[in-house]
Protein backbone atom coordinates (compact mmCIF):
# COMPACT_ATOMS: atom_id res chain seq x y z
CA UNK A 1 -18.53 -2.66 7.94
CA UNK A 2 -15.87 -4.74 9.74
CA UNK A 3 -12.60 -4.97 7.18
CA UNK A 4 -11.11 -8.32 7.59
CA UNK A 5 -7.11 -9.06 7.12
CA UNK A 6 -6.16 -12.37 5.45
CA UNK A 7 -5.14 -13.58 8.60
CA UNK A 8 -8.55 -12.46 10.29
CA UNK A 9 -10.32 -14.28 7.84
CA UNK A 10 -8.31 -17.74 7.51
CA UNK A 11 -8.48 -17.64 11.61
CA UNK A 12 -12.08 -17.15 11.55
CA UNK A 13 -12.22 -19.78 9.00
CA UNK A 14 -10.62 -22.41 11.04
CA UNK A 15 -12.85 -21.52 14.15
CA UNK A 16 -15.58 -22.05 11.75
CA UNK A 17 -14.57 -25.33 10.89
CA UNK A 18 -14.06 -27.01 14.55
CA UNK A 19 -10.10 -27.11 13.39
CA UNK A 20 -9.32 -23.89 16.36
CA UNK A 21 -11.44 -23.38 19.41
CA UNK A 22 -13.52 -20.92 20.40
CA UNK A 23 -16.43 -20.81 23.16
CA UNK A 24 -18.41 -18.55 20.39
CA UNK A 25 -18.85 -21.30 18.32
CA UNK A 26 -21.67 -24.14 18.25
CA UNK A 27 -19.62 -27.03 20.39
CA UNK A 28 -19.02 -29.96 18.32
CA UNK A 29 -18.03 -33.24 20.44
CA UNK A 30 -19.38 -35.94 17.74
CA UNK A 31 -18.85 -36.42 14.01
CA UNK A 32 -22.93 -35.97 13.81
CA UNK A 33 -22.01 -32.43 15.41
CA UNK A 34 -19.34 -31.64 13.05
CA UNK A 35 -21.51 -32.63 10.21
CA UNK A 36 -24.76 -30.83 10.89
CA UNK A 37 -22.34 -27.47 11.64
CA UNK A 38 -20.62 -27.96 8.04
CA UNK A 39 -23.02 -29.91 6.56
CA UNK A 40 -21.08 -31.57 4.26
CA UNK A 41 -17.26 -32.07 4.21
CA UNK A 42 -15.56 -33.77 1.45
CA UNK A 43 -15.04 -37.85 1.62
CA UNK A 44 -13.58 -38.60 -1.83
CA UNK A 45 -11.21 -40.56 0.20
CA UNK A 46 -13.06 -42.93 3.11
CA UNK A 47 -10.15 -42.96 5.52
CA UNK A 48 -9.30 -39.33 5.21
CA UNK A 49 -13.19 -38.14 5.03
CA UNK A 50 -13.16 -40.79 8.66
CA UNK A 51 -10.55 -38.52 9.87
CA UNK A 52 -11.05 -35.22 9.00
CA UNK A 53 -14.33 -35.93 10.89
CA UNK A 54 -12.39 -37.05 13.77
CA UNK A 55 -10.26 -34.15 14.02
CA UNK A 56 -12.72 -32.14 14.45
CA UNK A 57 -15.33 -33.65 16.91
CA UNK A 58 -12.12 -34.40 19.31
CA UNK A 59 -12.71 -37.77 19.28
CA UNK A 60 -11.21 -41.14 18.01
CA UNK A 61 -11.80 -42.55 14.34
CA UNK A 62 -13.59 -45.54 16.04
CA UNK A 63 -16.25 -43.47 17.68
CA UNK A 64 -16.98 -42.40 13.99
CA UNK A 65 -17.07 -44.99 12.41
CA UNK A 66 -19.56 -46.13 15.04
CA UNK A 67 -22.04 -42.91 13.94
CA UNK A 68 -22.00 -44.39 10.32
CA UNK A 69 -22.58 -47.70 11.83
CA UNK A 70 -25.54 -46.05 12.79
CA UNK A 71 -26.63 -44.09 9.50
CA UNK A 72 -26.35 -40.83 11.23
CA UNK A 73 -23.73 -39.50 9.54
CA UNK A 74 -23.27 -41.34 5.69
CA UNK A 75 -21.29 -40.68 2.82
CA UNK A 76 -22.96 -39.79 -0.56
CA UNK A 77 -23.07 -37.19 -3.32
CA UNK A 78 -25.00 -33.76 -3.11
CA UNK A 79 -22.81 -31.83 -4.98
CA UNK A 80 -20.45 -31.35 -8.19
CA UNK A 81 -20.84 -35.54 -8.23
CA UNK A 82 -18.54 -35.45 -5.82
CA UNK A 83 -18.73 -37.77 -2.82
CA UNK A 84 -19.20 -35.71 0.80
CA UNK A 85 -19.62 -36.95 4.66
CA UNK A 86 -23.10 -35.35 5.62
CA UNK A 87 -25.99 -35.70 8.72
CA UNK A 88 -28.40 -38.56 7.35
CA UNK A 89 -31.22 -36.36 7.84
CA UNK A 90 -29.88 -33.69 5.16
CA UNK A 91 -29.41 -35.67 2.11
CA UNK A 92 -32.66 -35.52 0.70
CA UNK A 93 -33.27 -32.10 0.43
CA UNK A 94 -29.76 -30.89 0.00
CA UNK A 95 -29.18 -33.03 -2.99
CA UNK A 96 -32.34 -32.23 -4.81
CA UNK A 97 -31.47 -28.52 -4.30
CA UNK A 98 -28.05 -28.81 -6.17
CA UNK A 99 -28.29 -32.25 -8.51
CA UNK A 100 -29.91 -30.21 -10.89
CA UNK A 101 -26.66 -28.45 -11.60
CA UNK A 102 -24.58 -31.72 -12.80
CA UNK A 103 -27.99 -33.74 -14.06
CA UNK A 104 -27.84 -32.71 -17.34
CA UNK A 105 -24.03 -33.39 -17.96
CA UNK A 106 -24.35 -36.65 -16.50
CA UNK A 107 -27.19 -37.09 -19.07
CA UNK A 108 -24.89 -36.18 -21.49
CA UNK A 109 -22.57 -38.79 -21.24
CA UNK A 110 -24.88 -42.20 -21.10
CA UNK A 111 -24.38 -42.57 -24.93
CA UNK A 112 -20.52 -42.53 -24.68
CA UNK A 113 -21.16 -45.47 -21.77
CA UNK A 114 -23.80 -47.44 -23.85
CA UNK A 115 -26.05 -46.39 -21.64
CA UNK A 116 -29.68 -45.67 -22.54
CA UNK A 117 -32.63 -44.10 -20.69
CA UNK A 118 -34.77 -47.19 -20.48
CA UNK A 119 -31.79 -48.99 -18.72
CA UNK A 120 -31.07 -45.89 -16.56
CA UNK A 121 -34.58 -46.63 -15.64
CA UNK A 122 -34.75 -50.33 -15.26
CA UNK A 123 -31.69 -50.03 -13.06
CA UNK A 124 -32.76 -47.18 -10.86
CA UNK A 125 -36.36 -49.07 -10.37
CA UNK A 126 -34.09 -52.58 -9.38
CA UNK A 127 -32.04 -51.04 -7.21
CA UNK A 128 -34.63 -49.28 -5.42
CA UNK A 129 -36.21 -51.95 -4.67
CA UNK A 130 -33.63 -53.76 -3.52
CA UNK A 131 -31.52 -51.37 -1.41
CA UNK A 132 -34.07 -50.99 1.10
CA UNK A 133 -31.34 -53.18 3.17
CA UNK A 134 -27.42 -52.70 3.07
CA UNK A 135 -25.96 -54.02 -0.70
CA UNK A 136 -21.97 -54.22 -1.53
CA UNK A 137 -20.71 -53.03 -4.53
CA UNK A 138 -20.63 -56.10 -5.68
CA UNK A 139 -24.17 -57.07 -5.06
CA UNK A 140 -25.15 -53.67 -7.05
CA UNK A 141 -23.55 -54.35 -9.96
CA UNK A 142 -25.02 -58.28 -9.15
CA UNK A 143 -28.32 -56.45 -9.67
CA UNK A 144 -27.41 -54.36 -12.82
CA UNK A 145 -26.06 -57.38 -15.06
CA UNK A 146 -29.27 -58.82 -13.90
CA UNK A 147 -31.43 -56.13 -15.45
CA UNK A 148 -29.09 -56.51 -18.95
CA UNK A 149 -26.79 -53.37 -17.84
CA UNK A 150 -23.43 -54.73 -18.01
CA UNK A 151 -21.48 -52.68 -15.23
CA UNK A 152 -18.14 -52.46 -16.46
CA UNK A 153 -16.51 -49.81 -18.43
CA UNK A 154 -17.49 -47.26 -16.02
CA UNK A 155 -21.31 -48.11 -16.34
CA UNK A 156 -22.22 -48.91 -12.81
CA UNK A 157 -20.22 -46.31 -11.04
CA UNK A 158 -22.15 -43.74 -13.24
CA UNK A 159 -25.39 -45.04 -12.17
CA UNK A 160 -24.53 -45.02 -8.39
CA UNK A 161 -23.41 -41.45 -8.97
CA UNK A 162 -26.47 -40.51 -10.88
CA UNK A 163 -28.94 -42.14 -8.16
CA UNK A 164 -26.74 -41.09 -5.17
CA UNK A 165 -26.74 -37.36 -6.33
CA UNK A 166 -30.37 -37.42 -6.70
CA UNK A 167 -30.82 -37.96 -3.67
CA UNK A 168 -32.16 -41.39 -3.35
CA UNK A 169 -28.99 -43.46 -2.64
CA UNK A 170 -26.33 -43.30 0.59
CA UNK A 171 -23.05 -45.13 1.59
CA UNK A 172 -23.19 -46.79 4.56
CA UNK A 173 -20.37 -48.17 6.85
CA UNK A 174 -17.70 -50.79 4.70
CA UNK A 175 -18.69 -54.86 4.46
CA UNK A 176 -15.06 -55.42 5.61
CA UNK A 177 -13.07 -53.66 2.11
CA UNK A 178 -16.82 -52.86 0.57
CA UNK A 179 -18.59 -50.25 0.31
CA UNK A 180 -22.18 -50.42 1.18
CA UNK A 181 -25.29 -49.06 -0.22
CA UNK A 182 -28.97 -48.19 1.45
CA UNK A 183 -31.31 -45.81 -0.08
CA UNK A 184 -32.67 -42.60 1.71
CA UNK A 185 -36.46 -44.02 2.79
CA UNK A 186 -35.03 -47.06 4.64
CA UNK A 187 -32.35 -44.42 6.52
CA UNK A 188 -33.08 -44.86 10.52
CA UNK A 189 -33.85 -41.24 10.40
CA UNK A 190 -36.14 -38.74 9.52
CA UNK A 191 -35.33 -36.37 5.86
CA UNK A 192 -35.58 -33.16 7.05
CA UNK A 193 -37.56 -31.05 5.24
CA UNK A 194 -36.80 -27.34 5.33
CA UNK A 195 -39.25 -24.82 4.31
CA UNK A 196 -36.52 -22.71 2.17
CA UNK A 197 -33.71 -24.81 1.02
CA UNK A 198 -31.74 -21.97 -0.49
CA UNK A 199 -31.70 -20.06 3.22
CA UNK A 200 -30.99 -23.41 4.91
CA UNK A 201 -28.41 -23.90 2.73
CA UNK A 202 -26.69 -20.39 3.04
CA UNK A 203 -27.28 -20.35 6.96
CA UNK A 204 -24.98 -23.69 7.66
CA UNK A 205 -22.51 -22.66 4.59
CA UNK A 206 -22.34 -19.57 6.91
CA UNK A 207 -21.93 -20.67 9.62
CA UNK A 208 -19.50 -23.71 9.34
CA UNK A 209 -17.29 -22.09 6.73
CA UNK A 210 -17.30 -18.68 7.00
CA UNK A 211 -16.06 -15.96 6.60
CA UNK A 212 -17.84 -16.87 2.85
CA UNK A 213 -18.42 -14.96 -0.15
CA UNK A 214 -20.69 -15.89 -2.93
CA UNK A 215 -18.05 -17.01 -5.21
CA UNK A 216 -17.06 -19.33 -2.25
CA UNK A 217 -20.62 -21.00 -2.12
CA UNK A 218 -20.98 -20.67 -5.92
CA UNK A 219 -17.31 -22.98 -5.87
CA UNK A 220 -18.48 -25.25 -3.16
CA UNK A 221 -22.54 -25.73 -4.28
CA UNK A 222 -22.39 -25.19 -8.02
CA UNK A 223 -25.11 -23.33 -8.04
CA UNK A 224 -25.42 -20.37 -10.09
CA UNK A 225 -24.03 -16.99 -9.02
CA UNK A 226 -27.49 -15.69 -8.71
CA UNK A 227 -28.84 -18.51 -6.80
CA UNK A 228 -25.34 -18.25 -4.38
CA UNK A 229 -25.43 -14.39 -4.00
CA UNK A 230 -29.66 -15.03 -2.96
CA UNK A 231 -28.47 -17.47 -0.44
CA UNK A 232 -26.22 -15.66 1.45
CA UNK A 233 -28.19 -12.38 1.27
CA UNK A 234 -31.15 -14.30 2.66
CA UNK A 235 -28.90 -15.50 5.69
CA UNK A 236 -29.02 -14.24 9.07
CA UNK A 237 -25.25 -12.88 9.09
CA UNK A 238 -22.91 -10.47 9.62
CA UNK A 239 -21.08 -8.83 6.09
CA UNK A 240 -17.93 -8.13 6.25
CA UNK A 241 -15.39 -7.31 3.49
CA UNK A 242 -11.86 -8.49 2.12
CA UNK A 243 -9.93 -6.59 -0.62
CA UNK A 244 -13.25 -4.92 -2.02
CA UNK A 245 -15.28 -8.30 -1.51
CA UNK A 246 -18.45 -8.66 0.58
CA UNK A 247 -17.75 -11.88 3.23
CA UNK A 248 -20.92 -13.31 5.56
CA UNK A 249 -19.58 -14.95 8.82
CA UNK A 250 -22.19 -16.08 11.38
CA UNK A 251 -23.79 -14.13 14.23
CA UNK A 252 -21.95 -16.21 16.84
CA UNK A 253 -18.34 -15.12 15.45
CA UNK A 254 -19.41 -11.59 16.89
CA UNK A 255 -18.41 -13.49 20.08
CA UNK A 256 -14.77 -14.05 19.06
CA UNK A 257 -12.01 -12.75 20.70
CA UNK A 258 -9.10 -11.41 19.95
CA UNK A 259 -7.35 -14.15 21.66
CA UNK A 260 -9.44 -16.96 19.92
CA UNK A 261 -7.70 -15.02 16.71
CA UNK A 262 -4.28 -15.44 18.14
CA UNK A 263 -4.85 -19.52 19.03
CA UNK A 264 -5.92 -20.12 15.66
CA UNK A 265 -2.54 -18.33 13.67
CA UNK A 266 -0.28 -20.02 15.96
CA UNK A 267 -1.96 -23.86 15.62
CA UNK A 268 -0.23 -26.25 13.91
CA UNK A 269 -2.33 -29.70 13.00
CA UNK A 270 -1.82 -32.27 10.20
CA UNK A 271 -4.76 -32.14 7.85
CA UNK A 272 -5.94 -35.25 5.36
CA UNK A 273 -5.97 -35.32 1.94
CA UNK A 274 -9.26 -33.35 0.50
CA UNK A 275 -9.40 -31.53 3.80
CA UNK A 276 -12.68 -29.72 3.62
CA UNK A 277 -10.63 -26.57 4.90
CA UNK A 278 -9.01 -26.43 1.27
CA UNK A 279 -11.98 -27.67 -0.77
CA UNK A 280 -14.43 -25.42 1.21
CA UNK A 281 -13.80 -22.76 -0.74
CA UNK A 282 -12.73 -20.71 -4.07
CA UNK A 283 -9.78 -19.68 -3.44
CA UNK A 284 -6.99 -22.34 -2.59
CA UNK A 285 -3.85 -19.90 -3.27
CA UNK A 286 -4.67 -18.03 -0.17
CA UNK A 287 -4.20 -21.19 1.94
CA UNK A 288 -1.91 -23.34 -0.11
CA UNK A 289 1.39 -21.67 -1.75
CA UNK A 290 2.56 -22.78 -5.14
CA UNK A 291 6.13 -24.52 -3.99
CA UNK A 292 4.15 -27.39 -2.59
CA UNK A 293 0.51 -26.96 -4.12
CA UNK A 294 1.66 -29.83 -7.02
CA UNK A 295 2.34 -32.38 -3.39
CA UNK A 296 -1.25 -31.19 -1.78
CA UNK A 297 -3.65 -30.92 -4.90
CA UNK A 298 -3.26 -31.34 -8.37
CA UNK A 299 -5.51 -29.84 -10.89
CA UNK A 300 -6.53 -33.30 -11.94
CA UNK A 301 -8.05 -33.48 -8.63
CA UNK A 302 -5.79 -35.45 -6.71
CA UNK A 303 -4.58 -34.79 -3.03
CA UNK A 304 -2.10 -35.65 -0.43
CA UNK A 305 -2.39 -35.08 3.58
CA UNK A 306 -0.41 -31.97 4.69
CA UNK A 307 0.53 -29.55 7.53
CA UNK A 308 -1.16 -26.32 8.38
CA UNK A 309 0.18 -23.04 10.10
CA UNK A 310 -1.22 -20.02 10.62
CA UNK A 311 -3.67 -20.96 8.22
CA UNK A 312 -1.63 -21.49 5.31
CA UNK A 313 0.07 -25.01 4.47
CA UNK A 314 3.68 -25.13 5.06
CA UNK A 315 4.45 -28.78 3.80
CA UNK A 316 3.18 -31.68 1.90
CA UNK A 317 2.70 -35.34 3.91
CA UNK A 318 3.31 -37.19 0.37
C-alpha cells in the first residue's frame, strides 16, 4: 500500500482540485467542468464561490457568471445547510441523499421562529408554484407574508434553507444586488438520476478531493461514519495510507508524476475566503497554521481570502 507524506498528500490534493496541473487529471476549462469534477465547492460567499470557480477552470469571472446565467452551474444547499456552487443536473439527487442529516434539526427549531408545520406547508406549496420562473428575495418573502408567514426574524431565510436543502429550490444568477430563486423542475436541465447515490457520491468526492479518508467525507457530507466509510469502500480507487489512516485517491492520480508533485509544493496562488481547498476536508491544521488561522477562519465560521504555499497557508488577505 502506497504510504503518503503530508506533502504527497496536500500536492495530490491540489491536483485534485484543478488549483496545480497535471495531464492525469480530468481537464477542467469551464466552471461546469470544475463543478461536475468536485461536485460541490463552497459559495457561502457569492463573489468568492464566483471566483474560486474561476480559478480553477482558467478562465475569467465573467465567463462564469455567464454558466449561471445559464442554470448550469447554480448555487444552493445539499449539505450541513450550508450554501455550495454545484452542476444543475446534481442537485436533486445529491441533496435528498444528505438533507436527511440536518432535516430534523431544522425541524427542531420552527417553534423558536413561530413557525408551524401547516405554514411550513402553505409556504413550500406557494412558492412552488410560483418559482417555476426566476423570484428575488424580495418577491419570496412577497409570497410568504401573503400566505400569513411573516418573514422577518429569521423566518424566511429558514424556509429557503429548508426547501433549498431538500432539494427542490436553486439560486440562480443576481437581479442586479438580488439573489434569485427557481426551483429544480423548471431547471433547463435534466436531474440526473444515479442508480447508487452513495457510490456516485464517493466516486466524485474521490476523485475531486482526494487523497480522502472517511472522516474527510463524513466532515464534508455529514453523513454518518458508516454511511461515509460504505461510500468510499464502494468507490473505484486506489487506498493509500497517512500516519496509520486509510486515504482513497482516484485511479487517474496513478498517472501523476513526480514532477506534477514538485509543481504543486512550489505554487503559490491567492485563494478566496471559504476556499473549498480548506473546507473540503477534516482536518484544517494540516493546511492552515495557528499564527494566522484566527485571520483565515474563525470557529464561528467566518473567513477571509489568503495565500497558499506548498500547500499550507502562509498569510491572511484580511
Amino acid at each position: 500500500m502506497h504510504e503518503l507524506s503530508r506533502d504527497e498528500l496536500l500536492a495530490r490534493r491540489l491536483i485534485a482540485q484543478g488549483l496545480a496541473p497535471s495531464a492525469a487529471r480530468p481537464s477542467l476549462a469551464s466552471a461546469l467542468d470544475v463543478a461536475e469534477h468536485l461536485l460541490a465547492l463552497q459559495g457561502q460567499t457569492y463573489d468568492a464561490g464566483i471566483t474560486a470557480l474561476a480559478l480553477r477552470a482558467g478562465c475569467t469571472d465573467q465567463e462564469v457568471l455567464g454558466e449561471i446565467a445559464n442554470y448550469r452551474v447554480v448555487r444552493c444547499w445539499p449539505q450541513r445547510g450550508t450554501l455550495h456552487f454545484m452542476p444543475a443536473a446534481d442537485v436533486r439527487w445529491m441533496s435528498r441523499l444528505l438533507y436527511p442529516r440536518i432535516a430534523a434539526s431544522q425541524k427542531s427549531r420552527r417553534p423558536s421562529l413561530g413557525l408551524s408545520e401547516e405554514m411550513f406547508e402553505a409556504c413550500s406549496e406557494a412558492l412552488h408554484s410560483a418559482a417555476t420562473t426566476p423570484l428575488t428575495r424580495a418577491q419570496v418573502y412577497e409570497l410568504f407574508a401573503e400566505t400569513g408567514v411573516d418573514p422577518t426574524e429569521g423566518r424566511g431565510s429558514h424556509l429557503l434553507r429548508a426547501f433549498g436543502g431538500a432539494g427542490d429550490l436553486v439560486q440562480g444568477p443576481k437581479d442586479g444586488n438580488q439573489e434569485t430563486f427557481l426551483h429544480v423542475d423548471a431547471l433547463p436541465v435534466a436531474q440526473h438520476e444515479p442508480a447508487h447515490p452513495l457510490h456516485e457520491l464517493g466516486q466524485r468526492y474521490i476523485s475531486g478531493h482526494g487523497p480522502v479518508s472517511a472522516a474527510d467525507l463524513q466532515a464534508w457530507s455529514k453523513l454518518s461514519k458508516t454511511q461515509a466509510t460504505t461510500a468510499l469502500k464502494s468507490a473505484e480507487a486506489h487506498l493509500a495510507r497517512h500516519d496509520g489512516q486509510d486515504f482513497w485517491m482516484a485511479i487517474w492520480q496513478e498517472d501523476v508524476t513526480a514532477e506534477d508533485i514538485r509543481t504543486a509544493l512550489e505554487l503559490r496562488v491567492e485563494l478566496p475566503a471559504f476556499d473549498e481547498y480548506l473546507l473540503g476536508y477534516a482536518n484544517k491544521d494540516w493546511i492552515i497554521p495557528d499564527e494566522i488561522r484566527v485571520n483565515v477562519l474563525t470557529k464561528n465560521g467566518l473567513s477571509w481570502p489568503w495565500v497558499m504555499e506548498g500547500g499550507r497557508g502562509v498569510a491572511s488577505l484580511r
